[in-house]
N, C-alpha and C. Protein backbone atom coordinates (compact mmCIF):
# COMPACT_ATOMS: atom_id res chain seq x y z
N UNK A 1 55.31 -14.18 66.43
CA UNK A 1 54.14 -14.98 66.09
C UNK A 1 53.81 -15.95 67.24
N UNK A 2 54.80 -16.34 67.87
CA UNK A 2 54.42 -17.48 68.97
C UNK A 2 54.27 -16.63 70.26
N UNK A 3 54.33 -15.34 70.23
CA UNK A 3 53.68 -14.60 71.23
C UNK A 3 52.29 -14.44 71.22
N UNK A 4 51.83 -14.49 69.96
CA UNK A 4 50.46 -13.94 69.52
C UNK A 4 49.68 -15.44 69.98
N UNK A 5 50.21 -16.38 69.59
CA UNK A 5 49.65 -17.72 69.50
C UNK A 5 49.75 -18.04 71.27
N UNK A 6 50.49 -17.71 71.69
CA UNK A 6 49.99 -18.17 73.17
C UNK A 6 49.43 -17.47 74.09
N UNK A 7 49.58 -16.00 73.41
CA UNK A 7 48.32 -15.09 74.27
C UNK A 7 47.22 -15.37 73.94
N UNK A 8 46.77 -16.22 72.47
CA UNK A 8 45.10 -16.56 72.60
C UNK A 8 44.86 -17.57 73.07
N UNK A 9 45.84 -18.58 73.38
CA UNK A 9 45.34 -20.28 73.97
C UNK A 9 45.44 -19.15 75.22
N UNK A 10 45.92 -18.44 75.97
CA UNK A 10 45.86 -18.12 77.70
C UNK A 10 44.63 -17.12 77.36
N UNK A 11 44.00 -16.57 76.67
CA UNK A 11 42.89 -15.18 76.81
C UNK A 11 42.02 -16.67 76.52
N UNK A 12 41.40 -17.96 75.69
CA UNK A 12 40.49 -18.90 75.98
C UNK A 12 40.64 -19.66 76.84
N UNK A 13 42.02 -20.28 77.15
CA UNK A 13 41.87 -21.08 78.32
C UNK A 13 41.13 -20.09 79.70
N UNK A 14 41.38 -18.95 80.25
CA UNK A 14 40.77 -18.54 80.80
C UNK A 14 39.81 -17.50 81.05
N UNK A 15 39.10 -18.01 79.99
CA UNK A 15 38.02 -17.01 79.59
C UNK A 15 36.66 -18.34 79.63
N UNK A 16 37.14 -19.41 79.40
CA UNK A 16 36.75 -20.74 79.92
C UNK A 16 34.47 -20.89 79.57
N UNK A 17 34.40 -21.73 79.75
CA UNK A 17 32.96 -22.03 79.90
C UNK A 17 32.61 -22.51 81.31
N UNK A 18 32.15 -21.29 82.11
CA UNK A 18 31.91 -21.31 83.22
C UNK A 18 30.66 -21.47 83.60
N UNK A 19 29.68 -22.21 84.23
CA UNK A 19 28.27 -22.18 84.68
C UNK A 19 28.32 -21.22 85.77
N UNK A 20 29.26 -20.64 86.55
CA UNK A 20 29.63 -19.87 87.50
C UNK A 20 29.82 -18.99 87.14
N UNK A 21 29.29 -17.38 88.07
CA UNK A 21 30.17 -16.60 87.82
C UNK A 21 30.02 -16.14 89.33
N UNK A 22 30.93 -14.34 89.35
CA UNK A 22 30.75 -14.31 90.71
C UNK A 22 29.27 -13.55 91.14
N UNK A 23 28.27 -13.48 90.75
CA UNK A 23 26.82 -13.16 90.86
C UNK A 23 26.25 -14.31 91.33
N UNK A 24 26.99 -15.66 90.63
CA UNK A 24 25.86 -16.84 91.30
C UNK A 24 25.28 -17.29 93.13
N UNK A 25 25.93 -16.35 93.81
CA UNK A 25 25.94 -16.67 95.12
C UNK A 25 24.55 -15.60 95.34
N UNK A 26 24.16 -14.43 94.25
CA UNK A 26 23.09 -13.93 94.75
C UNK A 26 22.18 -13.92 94.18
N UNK A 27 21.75 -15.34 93.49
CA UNK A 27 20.81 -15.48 92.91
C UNK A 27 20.00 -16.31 93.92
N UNK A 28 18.91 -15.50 94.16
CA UNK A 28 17.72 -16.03 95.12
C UNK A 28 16.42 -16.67 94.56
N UNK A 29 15.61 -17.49 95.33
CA UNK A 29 14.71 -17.58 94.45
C UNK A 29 13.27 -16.88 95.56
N UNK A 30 12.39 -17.10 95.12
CA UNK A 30 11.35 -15.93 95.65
C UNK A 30 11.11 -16.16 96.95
N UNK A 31 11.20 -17.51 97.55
CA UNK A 31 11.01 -17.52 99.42
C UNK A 31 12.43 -16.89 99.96
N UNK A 32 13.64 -16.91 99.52
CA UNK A 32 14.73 -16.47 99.64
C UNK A 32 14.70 -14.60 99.93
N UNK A 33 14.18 -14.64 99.09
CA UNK A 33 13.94 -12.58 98.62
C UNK A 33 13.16 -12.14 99.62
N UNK A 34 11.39 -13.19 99.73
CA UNK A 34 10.70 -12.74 100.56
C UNK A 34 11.01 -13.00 102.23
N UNK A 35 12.01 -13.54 102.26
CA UNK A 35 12.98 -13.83 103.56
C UNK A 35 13.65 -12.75 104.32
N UNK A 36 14.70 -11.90 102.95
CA UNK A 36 15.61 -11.21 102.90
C UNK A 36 15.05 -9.98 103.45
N UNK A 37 13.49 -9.36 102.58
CA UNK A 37 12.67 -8.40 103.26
C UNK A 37 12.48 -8.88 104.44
N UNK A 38 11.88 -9.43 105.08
CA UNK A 38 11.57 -9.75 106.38
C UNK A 38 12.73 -9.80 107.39
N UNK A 39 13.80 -9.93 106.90
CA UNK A 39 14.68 -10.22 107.90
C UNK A 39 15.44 -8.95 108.90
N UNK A 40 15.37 -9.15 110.33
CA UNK A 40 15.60 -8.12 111.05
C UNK A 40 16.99 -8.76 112.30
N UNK A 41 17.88 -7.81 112.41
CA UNK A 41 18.53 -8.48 113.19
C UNK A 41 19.27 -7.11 114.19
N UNK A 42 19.75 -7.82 115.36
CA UNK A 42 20.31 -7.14 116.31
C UNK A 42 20.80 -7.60 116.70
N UNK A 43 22.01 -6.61 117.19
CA UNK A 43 23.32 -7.19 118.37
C UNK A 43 23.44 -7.16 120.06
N UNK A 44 23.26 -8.02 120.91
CA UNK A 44 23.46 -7.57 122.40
C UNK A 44 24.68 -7.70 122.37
N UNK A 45 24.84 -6.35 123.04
CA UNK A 45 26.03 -5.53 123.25
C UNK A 45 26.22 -5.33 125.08
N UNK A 46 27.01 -5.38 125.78
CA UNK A 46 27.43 -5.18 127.01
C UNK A 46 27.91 -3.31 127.26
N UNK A 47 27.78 -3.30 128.49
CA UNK A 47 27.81 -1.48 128.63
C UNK A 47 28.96 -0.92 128.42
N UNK A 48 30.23 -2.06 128.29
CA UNK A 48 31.47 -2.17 127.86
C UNK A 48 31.59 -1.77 126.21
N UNK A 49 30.85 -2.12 125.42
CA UNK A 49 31.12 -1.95 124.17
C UNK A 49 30.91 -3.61 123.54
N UNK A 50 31.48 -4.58 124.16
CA UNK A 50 31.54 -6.22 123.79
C UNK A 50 30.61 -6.54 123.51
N UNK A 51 30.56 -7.56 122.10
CA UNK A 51 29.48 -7.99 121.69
C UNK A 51 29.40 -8.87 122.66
N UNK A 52 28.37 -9.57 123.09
CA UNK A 52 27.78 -10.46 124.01
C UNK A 52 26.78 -11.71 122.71
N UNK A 53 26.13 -11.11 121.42
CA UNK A 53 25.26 -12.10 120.86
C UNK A 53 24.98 -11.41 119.41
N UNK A 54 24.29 -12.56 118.53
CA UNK A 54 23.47 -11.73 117.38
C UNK A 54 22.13 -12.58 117.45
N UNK A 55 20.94 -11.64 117.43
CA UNK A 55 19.83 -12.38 117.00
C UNK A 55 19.56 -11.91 115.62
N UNK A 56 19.30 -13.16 114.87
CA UNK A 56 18.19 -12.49 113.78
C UNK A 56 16.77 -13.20 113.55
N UNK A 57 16.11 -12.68 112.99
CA UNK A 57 14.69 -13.04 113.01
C UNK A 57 13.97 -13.02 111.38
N UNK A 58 13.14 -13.92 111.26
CA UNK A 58 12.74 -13.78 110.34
C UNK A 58 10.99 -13.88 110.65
N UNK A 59 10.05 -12.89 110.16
CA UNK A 59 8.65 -13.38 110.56
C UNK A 59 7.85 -14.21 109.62
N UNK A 60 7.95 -15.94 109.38
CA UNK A 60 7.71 -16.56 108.55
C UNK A 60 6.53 -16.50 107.93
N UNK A 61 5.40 -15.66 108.26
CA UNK A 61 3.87 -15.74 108.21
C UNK A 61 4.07 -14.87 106.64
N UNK A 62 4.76 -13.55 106.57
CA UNK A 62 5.16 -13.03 105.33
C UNK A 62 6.36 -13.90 104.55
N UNK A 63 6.62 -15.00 104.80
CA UNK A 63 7.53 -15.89 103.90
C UNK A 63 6.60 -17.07 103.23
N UNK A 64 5.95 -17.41 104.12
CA UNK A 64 5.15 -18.75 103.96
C UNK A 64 3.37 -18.82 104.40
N UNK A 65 2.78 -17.76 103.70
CA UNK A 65 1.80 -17.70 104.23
C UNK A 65 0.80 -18.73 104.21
N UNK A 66 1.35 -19.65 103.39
CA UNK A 66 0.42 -20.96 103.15
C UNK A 66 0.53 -22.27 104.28
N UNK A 67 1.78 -22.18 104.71
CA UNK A 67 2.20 -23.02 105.98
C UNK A 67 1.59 -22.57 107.34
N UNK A 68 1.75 -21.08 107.16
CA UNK A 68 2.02 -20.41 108.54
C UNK A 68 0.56 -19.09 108.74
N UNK A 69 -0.63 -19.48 109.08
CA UNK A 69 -1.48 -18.92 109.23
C UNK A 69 -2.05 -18.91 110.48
N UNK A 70 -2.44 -17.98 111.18
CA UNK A 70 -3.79 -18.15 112.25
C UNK A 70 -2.70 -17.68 113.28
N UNK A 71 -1.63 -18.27 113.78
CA UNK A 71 -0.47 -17.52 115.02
C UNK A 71 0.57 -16.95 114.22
N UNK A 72 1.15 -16.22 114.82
CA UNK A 72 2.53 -16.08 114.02
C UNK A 72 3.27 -16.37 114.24
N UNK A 73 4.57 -17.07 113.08
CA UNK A 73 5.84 -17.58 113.56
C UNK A 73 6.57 -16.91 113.22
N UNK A 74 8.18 -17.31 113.63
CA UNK A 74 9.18 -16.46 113.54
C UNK A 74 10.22 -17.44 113.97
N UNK A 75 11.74 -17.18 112.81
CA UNK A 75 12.37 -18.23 112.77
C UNK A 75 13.29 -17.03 113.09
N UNK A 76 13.85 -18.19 114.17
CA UNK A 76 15.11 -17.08 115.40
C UNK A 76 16.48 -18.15 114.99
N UNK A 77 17.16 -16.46 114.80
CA UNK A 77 18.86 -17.27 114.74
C UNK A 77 19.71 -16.84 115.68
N UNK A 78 20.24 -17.50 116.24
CA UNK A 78 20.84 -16.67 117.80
C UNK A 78 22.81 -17.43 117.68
N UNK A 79 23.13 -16.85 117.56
CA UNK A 79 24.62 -16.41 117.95
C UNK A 79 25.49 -16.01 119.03
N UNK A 80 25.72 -16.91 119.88
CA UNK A 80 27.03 -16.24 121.18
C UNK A 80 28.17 -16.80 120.56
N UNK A 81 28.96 -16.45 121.41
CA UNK A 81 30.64 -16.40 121.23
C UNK A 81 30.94 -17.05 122.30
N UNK A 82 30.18 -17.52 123.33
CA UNK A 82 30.72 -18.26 124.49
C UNK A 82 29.80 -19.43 124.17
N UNK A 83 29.48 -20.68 124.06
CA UNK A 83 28.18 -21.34 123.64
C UNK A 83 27.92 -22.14 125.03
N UNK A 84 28.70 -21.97 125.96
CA UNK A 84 28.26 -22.58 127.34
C UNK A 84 27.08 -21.48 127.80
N UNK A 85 27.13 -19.83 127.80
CA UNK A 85 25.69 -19.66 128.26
C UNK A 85 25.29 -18.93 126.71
N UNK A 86 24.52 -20.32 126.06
CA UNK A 86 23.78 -20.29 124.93
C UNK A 86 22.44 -19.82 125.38
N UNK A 87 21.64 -19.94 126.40
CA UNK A 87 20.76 -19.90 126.90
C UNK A 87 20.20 -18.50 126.67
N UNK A 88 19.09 -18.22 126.33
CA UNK A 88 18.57 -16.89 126.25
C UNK A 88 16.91 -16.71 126.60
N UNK A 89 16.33 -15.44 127.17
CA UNK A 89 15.09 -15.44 127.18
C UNK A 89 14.19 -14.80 126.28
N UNK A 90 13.70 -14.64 125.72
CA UNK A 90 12.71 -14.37 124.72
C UNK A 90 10.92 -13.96 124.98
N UNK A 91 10.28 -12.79 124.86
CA UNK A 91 9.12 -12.14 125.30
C UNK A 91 8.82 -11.69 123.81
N UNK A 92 7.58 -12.28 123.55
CA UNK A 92 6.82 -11.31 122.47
C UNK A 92 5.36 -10.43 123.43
N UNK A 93 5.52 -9.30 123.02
CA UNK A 93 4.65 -8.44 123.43
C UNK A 93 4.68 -8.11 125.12
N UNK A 94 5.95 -8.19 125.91
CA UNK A 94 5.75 -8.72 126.92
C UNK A 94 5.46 -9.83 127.32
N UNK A 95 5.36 -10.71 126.86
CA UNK A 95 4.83 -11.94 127.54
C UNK A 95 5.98 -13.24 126.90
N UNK A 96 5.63 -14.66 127.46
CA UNK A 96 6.62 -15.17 127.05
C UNK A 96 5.82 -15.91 125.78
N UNK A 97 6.44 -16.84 125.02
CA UNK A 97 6.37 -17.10 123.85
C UNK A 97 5.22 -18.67 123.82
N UNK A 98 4.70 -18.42 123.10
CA UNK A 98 3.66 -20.12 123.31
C UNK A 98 4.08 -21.04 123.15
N UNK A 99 5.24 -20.99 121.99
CA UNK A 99 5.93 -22.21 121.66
C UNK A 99 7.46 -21.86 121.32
N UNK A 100 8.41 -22.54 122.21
CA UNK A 100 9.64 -22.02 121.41
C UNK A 100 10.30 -23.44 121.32
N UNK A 101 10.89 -23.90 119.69
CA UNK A 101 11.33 -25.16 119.50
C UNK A 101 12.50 -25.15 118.86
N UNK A 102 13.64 -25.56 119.26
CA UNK A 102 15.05 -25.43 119.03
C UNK A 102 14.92 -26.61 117.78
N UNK A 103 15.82 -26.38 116.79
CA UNK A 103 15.52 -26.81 115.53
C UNK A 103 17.17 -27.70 115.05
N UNK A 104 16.67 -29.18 115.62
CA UNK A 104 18.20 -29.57 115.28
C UNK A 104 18.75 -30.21 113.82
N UNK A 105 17.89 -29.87 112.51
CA UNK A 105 17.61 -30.20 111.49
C UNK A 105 17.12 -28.82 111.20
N UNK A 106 17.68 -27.43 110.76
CA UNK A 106 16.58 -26.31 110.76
C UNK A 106 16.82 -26.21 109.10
N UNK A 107 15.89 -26.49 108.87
CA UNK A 107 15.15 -26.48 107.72
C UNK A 107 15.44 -24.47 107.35
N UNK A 108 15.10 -23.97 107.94
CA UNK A 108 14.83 -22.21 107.47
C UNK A 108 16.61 -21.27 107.12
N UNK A 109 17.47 -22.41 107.60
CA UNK A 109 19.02 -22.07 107.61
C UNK A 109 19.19 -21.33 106.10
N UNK A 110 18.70 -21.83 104.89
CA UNK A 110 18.85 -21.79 103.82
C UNK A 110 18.16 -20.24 103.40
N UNK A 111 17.15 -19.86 104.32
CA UNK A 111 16.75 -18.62 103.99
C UNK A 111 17.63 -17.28 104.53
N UNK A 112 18.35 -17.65 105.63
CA UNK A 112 19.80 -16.87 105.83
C UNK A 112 20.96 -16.85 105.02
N UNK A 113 20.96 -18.07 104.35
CA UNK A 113 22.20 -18.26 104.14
C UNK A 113 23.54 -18.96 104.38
N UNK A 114 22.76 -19.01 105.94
CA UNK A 114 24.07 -19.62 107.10
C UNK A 114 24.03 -20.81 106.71
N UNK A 115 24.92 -21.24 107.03
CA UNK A 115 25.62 -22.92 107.28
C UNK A 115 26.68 -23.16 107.79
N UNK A 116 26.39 -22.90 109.11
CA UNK A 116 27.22 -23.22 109.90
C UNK A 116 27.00 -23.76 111.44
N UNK A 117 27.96 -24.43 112.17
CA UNK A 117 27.54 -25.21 113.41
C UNK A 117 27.45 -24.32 114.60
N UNK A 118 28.07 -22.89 114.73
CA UNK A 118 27.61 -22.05 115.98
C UNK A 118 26.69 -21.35 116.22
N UNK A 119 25.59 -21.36 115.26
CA UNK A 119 24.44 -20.49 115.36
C UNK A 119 23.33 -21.56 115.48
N UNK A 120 22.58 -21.30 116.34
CA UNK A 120 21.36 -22.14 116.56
C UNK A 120 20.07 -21.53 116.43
N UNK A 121 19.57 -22.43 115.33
CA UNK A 121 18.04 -21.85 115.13
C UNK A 121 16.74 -22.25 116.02
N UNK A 122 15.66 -21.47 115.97
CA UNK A 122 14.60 -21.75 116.91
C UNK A 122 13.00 -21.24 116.02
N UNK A 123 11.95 -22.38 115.90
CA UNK A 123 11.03 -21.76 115.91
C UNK A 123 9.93 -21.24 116.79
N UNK A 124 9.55 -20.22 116.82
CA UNK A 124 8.69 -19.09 117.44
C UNK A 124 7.53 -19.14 117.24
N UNK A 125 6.49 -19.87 118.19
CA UNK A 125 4.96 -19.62 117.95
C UNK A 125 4.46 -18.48 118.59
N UNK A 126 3.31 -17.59 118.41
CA UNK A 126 2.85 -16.81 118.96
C UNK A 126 1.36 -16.70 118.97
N UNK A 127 0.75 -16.66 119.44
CA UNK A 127 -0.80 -16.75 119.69
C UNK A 127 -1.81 -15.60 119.67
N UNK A 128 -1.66 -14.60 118.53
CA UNK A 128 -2.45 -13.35 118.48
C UNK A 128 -1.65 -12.30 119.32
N UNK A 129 -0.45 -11.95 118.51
CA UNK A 129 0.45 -10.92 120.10
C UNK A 129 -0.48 -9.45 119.35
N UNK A 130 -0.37 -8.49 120.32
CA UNK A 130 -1.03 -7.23 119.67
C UNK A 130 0.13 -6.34 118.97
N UNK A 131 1.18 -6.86 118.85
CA UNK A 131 2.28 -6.63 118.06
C UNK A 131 3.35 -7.33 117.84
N UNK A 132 4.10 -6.90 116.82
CA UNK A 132 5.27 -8.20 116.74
C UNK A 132 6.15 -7.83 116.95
N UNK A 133 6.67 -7.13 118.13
CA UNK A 133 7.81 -7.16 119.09
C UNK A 133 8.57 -7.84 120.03
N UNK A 134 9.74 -8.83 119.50
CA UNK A 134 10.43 -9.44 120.39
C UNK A 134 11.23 -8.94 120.74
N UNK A 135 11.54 -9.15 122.39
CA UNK A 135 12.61 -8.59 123.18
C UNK A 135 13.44 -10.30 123.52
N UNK A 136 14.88 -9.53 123.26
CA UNK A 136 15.48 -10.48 123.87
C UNK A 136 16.54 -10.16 124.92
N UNK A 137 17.08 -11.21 126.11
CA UNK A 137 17.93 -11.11 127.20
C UNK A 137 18.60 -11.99 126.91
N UNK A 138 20.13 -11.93 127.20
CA UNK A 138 20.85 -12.66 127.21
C UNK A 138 22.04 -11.87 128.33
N UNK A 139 22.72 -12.73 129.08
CA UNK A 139 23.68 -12.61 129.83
C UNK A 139 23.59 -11.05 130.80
N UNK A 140 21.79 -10.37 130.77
CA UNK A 140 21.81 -9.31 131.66
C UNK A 140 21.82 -8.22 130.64
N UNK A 141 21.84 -8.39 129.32
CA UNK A 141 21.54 -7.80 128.28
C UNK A 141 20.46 -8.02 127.26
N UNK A 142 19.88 -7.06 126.87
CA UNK A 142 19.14 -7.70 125.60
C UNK A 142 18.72 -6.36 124.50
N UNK A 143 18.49 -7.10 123.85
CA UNK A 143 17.97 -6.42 122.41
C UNK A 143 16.76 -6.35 121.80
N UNK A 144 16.12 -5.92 121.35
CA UNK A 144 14.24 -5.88 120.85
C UNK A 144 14.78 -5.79 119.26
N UNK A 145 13.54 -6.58 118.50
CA UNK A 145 13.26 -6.63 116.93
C UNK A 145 11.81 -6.15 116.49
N UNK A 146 11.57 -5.30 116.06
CA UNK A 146 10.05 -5.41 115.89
C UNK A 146 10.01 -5.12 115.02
N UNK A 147 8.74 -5.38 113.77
CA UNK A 147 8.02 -6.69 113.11
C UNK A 147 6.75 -5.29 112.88
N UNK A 148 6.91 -4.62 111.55
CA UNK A 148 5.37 -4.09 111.63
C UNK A 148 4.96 -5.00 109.99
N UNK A 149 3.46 -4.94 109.88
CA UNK A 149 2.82 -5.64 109.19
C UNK A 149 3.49 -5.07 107.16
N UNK A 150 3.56 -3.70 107.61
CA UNK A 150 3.37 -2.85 106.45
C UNK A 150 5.15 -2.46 105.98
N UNK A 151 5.84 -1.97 107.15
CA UNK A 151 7.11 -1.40 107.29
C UNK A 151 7.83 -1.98 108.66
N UNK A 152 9.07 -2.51 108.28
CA UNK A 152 9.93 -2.81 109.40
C UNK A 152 10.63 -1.79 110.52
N UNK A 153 11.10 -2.11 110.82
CA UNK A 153 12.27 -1.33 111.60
C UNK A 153 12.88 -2.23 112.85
N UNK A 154 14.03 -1.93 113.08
CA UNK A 154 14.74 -2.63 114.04
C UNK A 154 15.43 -1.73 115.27
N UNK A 155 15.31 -2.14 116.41
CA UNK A 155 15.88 -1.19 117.06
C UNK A 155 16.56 -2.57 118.84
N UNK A 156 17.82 -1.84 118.80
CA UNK A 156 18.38 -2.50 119.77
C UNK A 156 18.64 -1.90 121.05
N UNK A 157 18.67 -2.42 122.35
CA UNK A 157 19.20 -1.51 123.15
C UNK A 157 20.83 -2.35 123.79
């Protein structure tokens, strides 16, 4: 009998009243989701095989179309493993970028997910590109993201 009686205090004690469960980490809410679609990312890779970086990108104009009208933006998350050459170059459409603003308060972190201190975010103005293809260089390497209106796709070199 006192077997029975302490297998149900241990099956309620931990069976518990939880506001948690393990699903709560993927509950999004709709700028989150419309983030998640948008989001494109790539790795520069060295001819060695070594990662060298991660960019990811998000094109905010399909996240926030009420903020973000008339140019297009794009919220860049960039990742090295060495953070002395953090430095990277960045071309939409060929050309270089109209506005690029390193974000030391980045507000858009929350639509990744991230929270953390080695990844640095950047916002991306662009001024009518005839497509939304960014190429990026880093360390003699780089990687391209492109951005169609209708259907994504990502492709790295």
């Amino acid at each position: 009998m006192r077997y029975y009686i302490v297998a149900i205090l241990a099956i309620l004690y931990l069976s518990g009243c939880s506001s948690k469960n393990a699903f709560t980490p993927y509950d999004l809410d709709s700028k989150q989701e419309l983030a998640l679609n948008s989001l494109k990312s790539a790795k520069i890779v060295s001819n060695g095989g070594e990662l060298k970086g991660v960019i990811s990108a998000i094109w905010l104009n399909s996240v926030y179309p009420e903020e973000f009208s008339g140019d297009e933006y794009f919220y860049i998350n960039f990742f090295t493993k060495d953070d002395s050459k953090a430095n990277f170059d960045i071309n939409i459409d060929g050309a270089m970028p109209y506005d690029l603003v390193k974000l030391s308060n980045d507000p858009y972190a929350k639509l990744l997910g991230i929270d953390n201190s080695w990844s640095r975010g950047y916002l991306l103005r662009a001024k009518e590109p005839k497509s939304l293809k960014l190429e990026f260089s880093y360390d003699s390497h780089s990687a391209t993201i492109t951005f169609n209106s209708s259907s994504s796709e990502q492709v790295a070199n």
